[in-house]
PDB file of N, CA and C in Angstrom:
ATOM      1  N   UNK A   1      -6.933  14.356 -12.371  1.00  0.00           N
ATOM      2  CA  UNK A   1      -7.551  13.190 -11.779  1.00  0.00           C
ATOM      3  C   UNK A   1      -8.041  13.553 -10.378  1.00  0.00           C
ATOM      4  N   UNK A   2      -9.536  13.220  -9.861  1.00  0.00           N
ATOM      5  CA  UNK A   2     -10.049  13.610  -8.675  1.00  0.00           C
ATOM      6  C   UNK A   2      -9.069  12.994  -7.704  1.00  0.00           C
ATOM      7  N   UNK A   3      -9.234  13.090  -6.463  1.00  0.00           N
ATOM      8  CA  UNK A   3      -8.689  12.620  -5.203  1.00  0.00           C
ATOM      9  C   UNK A   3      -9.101  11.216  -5.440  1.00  0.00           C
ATOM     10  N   UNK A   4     -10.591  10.861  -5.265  1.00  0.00           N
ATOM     11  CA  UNK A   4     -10.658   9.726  -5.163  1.00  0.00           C
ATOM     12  C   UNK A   4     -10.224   8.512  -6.302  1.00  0.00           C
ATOM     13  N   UNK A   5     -10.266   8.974  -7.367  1.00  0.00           N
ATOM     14  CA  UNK A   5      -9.603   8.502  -8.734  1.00  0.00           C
ATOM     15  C   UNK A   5      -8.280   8.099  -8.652  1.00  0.00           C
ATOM     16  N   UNK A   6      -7.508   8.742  -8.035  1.00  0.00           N
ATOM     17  CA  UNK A   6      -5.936   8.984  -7.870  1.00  0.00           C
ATOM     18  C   UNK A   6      -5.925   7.971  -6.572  1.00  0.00           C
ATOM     19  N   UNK A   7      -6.563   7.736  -5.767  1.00  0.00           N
ATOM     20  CA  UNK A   7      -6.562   6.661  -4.732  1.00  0.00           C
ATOM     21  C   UNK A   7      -6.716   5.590  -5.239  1.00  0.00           C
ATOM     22  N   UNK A   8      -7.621   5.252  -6.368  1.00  0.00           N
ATOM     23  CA  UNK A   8      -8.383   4.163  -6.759  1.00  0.00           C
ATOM     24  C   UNK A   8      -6.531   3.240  -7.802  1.00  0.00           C
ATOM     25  N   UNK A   9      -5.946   4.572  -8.427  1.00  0.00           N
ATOM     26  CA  UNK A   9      -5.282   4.726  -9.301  1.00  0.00           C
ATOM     27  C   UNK A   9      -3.904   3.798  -8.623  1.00  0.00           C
ATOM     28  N   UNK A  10      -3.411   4.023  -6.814  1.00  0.00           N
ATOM     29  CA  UNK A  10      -2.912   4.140  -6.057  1.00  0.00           C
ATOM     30  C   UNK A  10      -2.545   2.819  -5.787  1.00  0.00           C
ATOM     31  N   UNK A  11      -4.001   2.204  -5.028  1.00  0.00           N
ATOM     32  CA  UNK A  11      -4.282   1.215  -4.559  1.00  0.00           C
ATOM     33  C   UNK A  11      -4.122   0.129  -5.669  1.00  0.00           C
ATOM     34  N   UNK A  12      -4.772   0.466  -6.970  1.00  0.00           N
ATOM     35  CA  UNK A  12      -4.511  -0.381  -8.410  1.00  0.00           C
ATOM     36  C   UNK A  12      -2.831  -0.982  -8.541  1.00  0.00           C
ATOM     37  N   UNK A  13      -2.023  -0.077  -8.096  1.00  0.00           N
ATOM     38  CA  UNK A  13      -0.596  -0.163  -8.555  1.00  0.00           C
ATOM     39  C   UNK A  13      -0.062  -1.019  -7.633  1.00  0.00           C
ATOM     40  N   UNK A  14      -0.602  -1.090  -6.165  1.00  0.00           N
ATOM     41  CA  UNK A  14      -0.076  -1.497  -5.082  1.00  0.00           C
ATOM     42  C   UNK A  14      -0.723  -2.928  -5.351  1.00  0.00           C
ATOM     43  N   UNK A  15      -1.838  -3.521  -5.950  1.00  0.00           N
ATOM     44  CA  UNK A  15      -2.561  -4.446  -6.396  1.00  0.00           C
ATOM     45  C   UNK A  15      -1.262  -5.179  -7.039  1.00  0.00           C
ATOM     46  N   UNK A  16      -0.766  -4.158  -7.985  1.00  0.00           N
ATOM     47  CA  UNK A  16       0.155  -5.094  -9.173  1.00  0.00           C
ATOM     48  C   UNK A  16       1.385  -5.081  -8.803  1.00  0.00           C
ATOM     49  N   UNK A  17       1.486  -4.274  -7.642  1.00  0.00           N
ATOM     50  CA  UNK A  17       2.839  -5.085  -7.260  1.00  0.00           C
ATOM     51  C   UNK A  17       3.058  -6.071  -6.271  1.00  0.00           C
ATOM     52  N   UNK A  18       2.250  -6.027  -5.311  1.00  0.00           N
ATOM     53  CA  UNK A  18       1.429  -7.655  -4.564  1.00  0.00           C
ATOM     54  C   UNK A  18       1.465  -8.430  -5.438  1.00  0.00           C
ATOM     55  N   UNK A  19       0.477  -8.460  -6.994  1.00  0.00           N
ATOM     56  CA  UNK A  19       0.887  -9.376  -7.081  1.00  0.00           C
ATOM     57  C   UNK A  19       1.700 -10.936  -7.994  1.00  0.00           C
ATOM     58  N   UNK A  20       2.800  -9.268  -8.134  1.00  0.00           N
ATOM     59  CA  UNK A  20       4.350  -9.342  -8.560  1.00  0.00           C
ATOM     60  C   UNK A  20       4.743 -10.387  -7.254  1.00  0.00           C
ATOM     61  N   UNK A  21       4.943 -10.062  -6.015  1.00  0.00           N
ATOM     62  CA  UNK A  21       5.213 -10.076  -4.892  1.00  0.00           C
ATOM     63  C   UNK A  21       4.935 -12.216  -5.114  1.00  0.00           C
ATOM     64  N   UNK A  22       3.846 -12.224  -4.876  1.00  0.00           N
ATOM     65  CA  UNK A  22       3.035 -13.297  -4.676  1.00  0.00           C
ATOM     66  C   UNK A  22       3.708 -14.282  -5.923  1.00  0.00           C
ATOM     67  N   UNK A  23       3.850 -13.727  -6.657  1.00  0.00           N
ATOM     68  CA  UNK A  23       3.991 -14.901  -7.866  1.00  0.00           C
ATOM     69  C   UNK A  23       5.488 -15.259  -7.889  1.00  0.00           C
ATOM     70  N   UNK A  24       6.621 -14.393  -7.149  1.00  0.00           N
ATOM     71  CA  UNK A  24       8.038 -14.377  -7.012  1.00  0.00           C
ATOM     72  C   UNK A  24       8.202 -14.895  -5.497  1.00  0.00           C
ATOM     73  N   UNK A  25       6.866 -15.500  -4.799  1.00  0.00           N
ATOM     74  CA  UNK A  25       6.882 -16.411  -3.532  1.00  0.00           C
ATOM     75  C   UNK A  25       7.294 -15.203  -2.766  1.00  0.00           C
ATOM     76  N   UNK A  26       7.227 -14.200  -2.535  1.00  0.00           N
ATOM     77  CA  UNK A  26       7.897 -12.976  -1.561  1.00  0.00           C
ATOM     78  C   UNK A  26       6.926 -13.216  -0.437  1.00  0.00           C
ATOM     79  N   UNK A  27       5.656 -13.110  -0.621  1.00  0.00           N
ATOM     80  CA  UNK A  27       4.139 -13.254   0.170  1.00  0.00           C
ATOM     81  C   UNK A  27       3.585 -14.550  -0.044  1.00  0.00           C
ATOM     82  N   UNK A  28       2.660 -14.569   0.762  1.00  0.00           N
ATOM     83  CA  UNK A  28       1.473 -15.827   0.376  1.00  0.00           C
ATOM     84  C   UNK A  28       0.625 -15.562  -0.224  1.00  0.00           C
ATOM     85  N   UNK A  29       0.132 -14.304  -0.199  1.00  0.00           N
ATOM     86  CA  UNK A  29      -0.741 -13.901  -1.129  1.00  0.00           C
ATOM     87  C   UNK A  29      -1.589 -12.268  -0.589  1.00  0.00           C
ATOM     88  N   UNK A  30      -3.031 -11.853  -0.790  1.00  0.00           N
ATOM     89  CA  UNK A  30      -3.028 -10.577  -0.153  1.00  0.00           C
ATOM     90  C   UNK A  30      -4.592 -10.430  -0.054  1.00  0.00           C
ATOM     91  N   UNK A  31      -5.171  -9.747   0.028  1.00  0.00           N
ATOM     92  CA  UNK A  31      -6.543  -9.535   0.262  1.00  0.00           C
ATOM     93  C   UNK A  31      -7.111  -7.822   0.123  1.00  0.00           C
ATOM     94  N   UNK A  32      -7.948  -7.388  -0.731  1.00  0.00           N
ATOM     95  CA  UNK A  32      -7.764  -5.704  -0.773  1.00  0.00           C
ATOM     96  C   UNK A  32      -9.008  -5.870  -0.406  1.00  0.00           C
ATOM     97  N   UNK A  33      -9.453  -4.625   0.452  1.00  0.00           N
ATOM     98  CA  UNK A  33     -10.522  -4.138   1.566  1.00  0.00           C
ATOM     99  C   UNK A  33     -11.247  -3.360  -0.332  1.00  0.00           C
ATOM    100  N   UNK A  34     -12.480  -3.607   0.329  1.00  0.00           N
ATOM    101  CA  UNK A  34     -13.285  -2.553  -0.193  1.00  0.00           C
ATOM    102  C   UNK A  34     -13.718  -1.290  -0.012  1.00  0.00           C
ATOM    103  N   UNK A  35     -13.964  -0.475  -0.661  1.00  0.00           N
ATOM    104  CA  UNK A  35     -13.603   1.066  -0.625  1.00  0.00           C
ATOM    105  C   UNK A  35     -14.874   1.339   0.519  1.00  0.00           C
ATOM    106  N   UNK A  36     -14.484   1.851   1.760  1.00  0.00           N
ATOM    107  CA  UNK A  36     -15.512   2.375   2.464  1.00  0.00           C
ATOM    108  C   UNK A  36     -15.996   1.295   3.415  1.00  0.00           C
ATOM    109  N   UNK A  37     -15.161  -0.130   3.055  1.00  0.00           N
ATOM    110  CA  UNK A  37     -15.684  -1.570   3.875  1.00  0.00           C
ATOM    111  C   UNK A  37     -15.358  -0.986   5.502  1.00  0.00           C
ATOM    112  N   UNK A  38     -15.936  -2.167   5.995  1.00  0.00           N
ATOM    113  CA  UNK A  38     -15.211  -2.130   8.028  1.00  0.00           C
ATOM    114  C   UNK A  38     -13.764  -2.113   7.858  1.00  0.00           C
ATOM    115  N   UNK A  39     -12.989  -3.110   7.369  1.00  0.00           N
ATOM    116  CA  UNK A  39     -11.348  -2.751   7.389  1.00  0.00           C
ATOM    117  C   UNK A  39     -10.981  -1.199   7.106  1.00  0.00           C
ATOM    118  N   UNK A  40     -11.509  -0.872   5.411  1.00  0.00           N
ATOM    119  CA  UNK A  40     -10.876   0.508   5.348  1.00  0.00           C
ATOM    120  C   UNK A  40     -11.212   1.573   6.444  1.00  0.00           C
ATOM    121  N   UNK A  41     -12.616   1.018   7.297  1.00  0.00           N
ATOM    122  CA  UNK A  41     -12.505   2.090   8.625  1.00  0.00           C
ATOM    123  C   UNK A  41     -11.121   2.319   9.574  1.00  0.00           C
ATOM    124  N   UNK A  42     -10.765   0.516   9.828  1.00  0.00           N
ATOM    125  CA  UNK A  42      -9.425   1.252  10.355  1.00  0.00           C
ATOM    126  C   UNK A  42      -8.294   1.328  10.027  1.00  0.00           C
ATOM    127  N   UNK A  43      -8.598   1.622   8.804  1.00  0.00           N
ATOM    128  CA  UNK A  43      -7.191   2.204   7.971  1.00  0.00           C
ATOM    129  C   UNK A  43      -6.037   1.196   7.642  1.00  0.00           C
ATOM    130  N   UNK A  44      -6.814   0.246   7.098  1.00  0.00           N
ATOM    131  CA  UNK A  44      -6.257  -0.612   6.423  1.00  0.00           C
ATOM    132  C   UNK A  44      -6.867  -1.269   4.951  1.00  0.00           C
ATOM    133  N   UNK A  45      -5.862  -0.716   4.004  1.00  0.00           N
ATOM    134  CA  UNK A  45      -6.691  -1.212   2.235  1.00  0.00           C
ATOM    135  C   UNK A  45      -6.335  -2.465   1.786  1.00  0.00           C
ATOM    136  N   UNK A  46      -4.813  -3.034   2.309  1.00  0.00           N
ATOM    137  CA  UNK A  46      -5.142  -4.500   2.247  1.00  0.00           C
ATOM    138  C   UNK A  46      -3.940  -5.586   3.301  1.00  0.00           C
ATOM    139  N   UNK A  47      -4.691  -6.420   3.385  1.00  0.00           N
ATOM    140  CA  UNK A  47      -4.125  -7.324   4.084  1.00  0.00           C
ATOM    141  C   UNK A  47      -3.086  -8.113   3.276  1.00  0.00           C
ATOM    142  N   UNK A  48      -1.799  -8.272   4.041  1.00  0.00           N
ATOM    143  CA  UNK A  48      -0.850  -9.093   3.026  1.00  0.00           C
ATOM    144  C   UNK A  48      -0.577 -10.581   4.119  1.00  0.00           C
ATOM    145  N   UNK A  49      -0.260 -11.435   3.326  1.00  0.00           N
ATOM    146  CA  UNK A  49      -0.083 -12.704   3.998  1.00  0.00           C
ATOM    147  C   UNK A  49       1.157 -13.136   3.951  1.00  0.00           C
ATOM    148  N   UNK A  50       2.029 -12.984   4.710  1.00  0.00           N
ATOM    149  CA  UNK A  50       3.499 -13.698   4.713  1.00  0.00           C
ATOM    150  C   UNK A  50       3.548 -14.958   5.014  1.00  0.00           C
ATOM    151  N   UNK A  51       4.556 -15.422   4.803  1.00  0.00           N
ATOM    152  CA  UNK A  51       4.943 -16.885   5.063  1.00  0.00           C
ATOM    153  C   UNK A  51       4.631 -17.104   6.774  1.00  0.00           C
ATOM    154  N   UNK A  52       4.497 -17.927   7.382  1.00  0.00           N
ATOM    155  CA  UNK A  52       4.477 -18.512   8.863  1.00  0.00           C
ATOM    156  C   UNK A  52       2.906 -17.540   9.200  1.00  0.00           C
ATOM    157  N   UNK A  53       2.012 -17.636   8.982  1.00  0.00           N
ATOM    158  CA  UNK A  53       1.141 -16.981   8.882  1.00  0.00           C
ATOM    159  C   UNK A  53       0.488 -15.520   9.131  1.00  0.00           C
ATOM    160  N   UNK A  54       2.027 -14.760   9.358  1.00  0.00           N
ATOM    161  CA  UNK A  54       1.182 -13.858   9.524  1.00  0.00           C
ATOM    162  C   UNK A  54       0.749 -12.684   8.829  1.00  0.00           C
ATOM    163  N   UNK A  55       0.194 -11.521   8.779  1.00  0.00           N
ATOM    164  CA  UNK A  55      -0.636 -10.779   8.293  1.00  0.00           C
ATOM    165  C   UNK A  55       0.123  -9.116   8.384  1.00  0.00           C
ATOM    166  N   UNK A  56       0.535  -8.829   7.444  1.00  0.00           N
ATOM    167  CA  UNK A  56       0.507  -7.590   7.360  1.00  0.00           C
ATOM    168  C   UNK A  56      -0.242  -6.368   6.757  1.00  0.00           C
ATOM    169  N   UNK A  57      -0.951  -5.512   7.829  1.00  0.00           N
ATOM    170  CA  UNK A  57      -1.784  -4.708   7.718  1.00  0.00           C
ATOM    171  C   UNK A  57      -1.601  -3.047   6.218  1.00  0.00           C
ATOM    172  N   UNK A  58      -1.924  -2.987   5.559  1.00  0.00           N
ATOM    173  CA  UNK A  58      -1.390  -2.219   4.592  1.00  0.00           C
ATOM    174  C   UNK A  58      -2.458  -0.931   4.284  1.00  0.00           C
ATOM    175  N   UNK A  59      -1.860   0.341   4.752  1.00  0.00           N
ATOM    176  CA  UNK A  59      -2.625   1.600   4.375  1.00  0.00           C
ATOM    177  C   UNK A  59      -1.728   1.552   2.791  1.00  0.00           C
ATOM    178  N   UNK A  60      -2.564   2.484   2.011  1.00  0.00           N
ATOM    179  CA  UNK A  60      -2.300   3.163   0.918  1.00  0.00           C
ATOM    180  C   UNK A  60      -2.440   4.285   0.429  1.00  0.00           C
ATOM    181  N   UNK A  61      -1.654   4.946   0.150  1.00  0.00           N
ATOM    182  CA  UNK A  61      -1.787   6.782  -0.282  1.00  0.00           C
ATOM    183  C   UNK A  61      -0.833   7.299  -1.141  1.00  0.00           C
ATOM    184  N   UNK A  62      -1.409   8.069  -2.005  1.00  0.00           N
ATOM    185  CA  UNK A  62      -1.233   9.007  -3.051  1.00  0.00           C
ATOM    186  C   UNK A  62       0.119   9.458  -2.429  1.00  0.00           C
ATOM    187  N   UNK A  63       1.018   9.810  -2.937  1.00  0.00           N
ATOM    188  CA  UNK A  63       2.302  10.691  -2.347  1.00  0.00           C
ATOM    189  C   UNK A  63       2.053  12.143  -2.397  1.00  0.00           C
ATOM    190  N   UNK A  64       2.763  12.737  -2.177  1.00  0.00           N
ATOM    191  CA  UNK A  64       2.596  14.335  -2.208  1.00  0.00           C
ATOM    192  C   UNK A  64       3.704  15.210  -1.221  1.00  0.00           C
ATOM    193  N   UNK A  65       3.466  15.958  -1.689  1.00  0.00           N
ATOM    194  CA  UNK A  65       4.870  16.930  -0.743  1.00  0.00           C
ATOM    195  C   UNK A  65       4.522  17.015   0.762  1.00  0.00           C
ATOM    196  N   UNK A  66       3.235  16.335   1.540  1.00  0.00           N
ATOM    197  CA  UNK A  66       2.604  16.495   2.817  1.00  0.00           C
ATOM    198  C   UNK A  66       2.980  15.390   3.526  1.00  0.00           C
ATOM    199  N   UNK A  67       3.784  13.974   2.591  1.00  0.00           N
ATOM    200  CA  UNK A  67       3.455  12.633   3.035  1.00  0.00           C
ATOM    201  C   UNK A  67       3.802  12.726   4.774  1.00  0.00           C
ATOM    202  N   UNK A  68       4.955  12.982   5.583  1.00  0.00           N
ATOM    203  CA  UNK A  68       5.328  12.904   6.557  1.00  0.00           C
ATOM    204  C   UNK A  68       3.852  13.025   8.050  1.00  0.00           C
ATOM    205  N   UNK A  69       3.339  14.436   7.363  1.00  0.00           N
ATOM    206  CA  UNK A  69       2.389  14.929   8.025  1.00  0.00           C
ATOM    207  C   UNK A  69       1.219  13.832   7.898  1.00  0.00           C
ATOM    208  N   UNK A  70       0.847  13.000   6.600  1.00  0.00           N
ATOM    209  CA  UNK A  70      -0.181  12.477   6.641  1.00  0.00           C
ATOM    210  C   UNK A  70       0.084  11.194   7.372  1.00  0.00           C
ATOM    211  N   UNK A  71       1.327  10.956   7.475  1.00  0.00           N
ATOM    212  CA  UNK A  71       1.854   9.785   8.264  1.00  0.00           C
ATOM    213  C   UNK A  71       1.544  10.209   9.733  1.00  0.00           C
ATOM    214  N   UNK A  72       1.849  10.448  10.150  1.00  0.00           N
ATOM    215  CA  UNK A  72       1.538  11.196  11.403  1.00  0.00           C
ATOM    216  C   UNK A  72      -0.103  11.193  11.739  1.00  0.00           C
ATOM    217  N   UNK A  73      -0.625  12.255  11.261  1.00  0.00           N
ATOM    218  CA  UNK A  73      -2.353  11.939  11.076  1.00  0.00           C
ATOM    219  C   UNK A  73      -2.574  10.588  11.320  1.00  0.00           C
ATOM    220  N   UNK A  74      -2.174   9.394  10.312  1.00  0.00           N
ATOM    221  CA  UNK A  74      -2.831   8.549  10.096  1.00  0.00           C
ATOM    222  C   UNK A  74      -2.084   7.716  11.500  1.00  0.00           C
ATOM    223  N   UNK A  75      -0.974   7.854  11.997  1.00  0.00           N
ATOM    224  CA  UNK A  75      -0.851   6.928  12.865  1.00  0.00           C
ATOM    225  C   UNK A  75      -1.565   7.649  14.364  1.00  0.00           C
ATOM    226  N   UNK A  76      -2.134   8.512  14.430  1.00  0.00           N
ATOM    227  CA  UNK A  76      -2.987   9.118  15.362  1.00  0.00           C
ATOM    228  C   UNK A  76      -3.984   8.894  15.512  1.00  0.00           C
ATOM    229  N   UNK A  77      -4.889   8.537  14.343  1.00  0.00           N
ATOM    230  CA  UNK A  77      -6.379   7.759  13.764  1.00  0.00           C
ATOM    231  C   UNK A  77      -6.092   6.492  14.250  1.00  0.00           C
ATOM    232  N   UNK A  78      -4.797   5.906  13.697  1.00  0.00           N
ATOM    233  CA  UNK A  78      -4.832   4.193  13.625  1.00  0.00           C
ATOM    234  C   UNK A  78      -3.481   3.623  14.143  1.00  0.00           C
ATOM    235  N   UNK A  79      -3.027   3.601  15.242  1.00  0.00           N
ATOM    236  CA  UNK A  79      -1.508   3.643  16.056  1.00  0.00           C
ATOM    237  C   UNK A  79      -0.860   2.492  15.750  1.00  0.00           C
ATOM    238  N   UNK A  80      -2.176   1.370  15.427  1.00  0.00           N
ATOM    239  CA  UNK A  80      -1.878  -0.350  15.394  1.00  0.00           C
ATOM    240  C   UNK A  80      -1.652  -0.414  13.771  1.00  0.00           C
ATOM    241  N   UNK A  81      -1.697   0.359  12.800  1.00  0.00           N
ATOM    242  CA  UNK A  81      -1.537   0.145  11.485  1.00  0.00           C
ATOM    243  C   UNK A  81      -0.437   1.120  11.221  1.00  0.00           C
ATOM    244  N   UNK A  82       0.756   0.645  10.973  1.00  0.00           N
ATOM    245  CA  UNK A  82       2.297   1.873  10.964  1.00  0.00           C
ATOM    246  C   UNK A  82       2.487   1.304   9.756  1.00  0.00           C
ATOM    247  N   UNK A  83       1.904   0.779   8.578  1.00  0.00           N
ATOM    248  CA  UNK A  83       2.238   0.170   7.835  1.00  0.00           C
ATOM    249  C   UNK A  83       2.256   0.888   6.020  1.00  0.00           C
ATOM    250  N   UNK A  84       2.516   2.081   5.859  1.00  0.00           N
ATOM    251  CA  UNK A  84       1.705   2.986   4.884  1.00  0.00           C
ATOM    252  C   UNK A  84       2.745   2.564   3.889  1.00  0.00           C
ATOM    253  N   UNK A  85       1.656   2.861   1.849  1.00  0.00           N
ATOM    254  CA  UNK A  85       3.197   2.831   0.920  1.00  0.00           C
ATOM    255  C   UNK A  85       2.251   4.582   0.436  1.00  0.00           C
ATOM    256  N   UNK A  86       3.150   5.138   0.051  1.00  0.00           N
ATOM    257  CA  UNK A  86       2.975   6.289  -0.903  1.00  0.00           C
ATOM    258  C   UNK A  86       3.209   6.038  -2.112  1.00  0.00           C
ATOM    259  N   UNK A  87       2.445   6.126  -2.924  1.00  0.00           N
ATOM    260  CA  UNK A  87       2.631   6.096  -4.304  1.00  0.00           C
ATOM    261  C   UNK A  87       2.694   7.432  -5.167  1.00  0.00           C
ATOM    262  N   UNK A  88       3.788   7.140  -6.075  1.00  0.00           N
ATOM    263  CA  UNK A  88       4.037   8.173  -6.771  1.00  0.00           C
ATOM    264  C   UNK A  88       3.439   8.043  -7.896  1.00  0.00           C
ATOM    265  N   UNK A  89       2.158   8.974  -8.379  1.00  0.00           N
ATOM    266  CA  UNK A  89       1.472   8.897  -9.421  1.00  0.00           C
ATOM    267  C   UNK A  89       2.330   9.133 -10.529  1.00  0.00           C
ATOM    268  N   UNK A  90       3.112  10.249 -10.317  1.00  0.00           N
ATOM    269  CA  UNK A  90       3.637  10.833 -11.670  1.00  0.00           C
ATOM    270  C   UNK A  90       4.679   9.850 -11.984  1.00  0.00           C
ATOM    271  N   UNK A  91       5.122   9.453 -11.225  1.00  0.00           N
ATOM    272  CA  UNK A  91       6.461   7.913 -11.998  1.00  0.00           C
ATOM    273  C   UNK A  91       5.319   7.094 -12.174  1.00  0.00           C
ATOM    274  N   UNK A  92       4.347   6.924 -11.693  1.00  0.00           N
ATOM    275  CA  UNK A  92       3.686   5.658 -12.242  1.00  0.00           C
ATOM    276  C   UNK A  92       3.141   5.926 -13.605  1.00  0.00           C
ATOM    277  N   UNK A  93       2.719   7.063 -13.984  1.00  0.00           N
ATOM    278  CA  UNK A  93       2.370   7.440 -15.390  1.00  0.00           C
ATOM    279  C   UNK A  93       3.517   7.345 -15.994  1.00  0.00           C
ATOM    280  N   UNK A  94       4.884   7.894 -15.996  1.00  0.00           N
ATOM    281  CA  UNK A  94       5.823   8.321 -16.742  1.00  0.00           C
ATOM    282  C   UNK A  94       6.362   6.494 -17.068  1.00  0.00           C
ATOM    283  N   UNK A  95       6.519   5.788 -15.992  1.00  0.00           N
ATOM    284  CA  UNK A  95       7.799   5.019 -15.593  1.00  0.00           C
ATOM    285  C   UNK A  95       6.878   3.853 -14.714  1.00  0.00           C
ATOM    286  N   UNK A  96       6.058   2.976 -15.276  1.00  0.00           N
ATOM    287  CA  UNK A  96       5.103   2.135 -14.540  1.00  0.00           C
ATOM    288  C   UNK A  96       5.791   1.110 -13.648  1.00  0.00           C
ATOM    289  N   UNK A  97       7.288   0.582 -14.468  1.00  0.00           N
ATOM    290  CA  UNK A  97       7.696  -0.429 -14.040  1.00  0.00           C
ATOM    291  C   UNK A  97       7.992  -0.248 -12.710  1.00  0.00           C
ATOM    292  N   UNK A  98       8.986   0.935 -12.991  1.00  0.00           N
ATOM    293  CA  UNK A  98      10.050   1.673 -11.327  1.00  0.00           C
ATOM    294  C   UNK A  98       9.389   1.993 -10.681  1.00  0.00           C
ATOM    295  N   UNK A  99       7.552   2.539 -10.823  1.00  0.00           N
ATOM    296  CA  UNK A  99       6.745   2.828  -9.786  1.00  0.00           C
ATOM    297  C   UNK A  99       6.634   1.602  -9.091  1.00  0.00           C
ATOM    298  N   UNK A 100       6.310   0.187  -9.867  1.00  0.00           N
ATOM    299  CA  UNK A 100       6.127  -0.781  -9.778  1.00  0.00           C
ATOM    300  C   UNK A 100       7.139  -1.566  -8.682  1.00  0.00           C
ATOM    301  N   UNK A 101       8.319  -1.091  -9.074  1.00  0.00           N
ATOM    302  CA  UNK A 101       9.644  -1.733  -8.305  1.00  0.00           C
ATOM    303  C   UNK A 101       9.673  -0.816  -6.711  1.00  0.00           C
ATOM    304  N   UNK A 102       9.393   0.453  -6.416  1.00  0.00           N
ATOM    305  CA  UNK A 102       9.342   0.962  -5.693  1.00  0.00           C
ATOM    306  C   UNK A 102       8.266   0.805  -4.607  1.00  0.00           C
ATOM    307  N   UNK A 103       7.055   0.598  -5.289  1.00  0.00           N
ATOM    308  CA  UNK A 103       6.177  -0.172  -4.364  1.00  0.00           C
ATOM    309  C   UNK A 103       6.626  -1.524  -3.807  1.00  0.00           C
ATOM    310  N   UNK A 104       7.034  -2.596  -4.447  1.00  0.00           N
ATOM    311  CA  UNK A 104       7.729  -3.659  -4.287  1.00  0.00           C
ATOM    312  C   UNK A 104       8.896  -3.439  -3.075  1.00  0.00           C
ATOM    313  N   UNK A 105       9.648  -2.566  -3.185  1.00  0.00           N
ATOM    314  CA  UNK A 105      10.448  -2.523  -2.118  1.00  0.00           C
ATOM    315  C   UNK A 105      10.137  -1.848  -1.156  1.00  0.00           C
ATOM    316  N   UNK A 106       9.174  -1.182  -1.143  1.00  0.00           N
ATOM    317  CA  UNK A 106       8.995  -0.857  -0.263  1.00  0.00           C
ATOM    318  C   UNK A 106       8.306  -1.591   1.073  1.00  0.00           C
ATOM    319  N   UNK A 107       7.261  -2.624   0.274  1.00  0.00           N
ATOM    320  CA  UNK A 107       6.697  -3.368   0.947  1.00  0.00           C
ATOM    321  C   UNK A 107       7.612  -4.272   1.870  1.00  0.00           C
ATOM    322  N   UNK A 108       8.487  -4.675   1.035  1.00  0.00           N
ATOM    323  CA  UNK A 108       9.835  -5.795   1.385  1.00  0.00           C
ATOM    324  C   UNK A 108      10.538  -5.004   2.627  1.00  0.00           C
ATOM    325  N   UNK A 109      10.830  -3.261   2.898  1.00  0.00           N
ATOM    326  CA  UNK A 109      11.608  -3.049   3.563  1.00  0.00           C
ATOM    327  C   UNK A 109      10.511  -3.306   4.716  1.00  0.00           C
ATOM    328  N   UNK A 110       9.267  -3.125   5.079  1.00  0.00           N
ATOM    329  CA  UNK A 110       8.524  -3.637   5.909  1.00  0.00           C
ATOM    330  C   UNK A 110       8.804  -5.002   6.446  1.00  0.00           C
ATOM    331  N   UNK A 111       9.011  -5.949   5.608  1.00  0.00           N
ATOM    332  CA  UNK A 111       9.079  -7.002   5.867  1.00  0.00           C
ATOM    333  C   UNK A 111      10.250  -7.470   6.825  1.00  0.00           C
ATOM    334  N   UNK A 112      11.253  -6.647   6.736  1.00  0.00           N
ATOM    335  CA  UNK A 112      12.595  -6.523   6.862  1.00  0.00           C
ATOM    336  C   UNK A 112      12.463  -6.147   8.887  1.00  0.00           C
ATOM    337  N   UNK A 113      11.469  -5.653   9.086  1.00  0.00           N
ATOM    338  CA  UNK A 113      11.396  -4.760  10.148  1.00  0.00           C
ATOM    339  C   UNK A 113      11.432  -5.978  11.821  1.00  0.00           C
TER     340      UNK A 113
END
């Protein structure tokens, strides 16, 4: 699967677990940037809406044995967006749900912050 495929693939999963999220009242709901829009310039793919109105900013990326480093990068590009999930393609092929649940918590431990 190309890079950009595997992003598209990424962002799709993070879609369905938002909106898991949303329908179990966790969020208010969410908003996904378009590929290449003004938001994804600053490194944000979607906006999430919590309760009391506010807005959490959401990068998205492929996982990989580099993630730390790309964390880094990306909070150097974008200092005001600390908000990243990594997705694990290969559990999401193997094991959709637990990819599913892992995105989910992950978002939540954000929330937590």
């Amino acid at each position: 699967m190309e890079s950009d495929e595997r992003g598209k693939g990424a962002e799709n999963a993070v879609r369905q677990a938002l909106i898991i999220m949303e329908k179990e009242k966790i969020v208010a709901g969410f908003y996904q940037n378009k590929q290449h829009g003004e938001i994804d310039g600053l490194g944000i793919d979607f906006l999430v809406y919590l309760k009391g109105g506010l807005i959490l900013p959401l990068q998205v990326k492929v996982s990989c044995k580099d993630n730390e480093n790309r964390r880094q990068k990306h909070m150097k590009k974008h200092p005001n967006i600390p908000f990243m999930i990594f997705v694990d393609m290969e559990l999401l092929k193997k094991c959709p749900e637990k990819a599913l649940d892992c995105i989910v918590e992950g978002i939540k431990s954000f929330l937590k912050r």
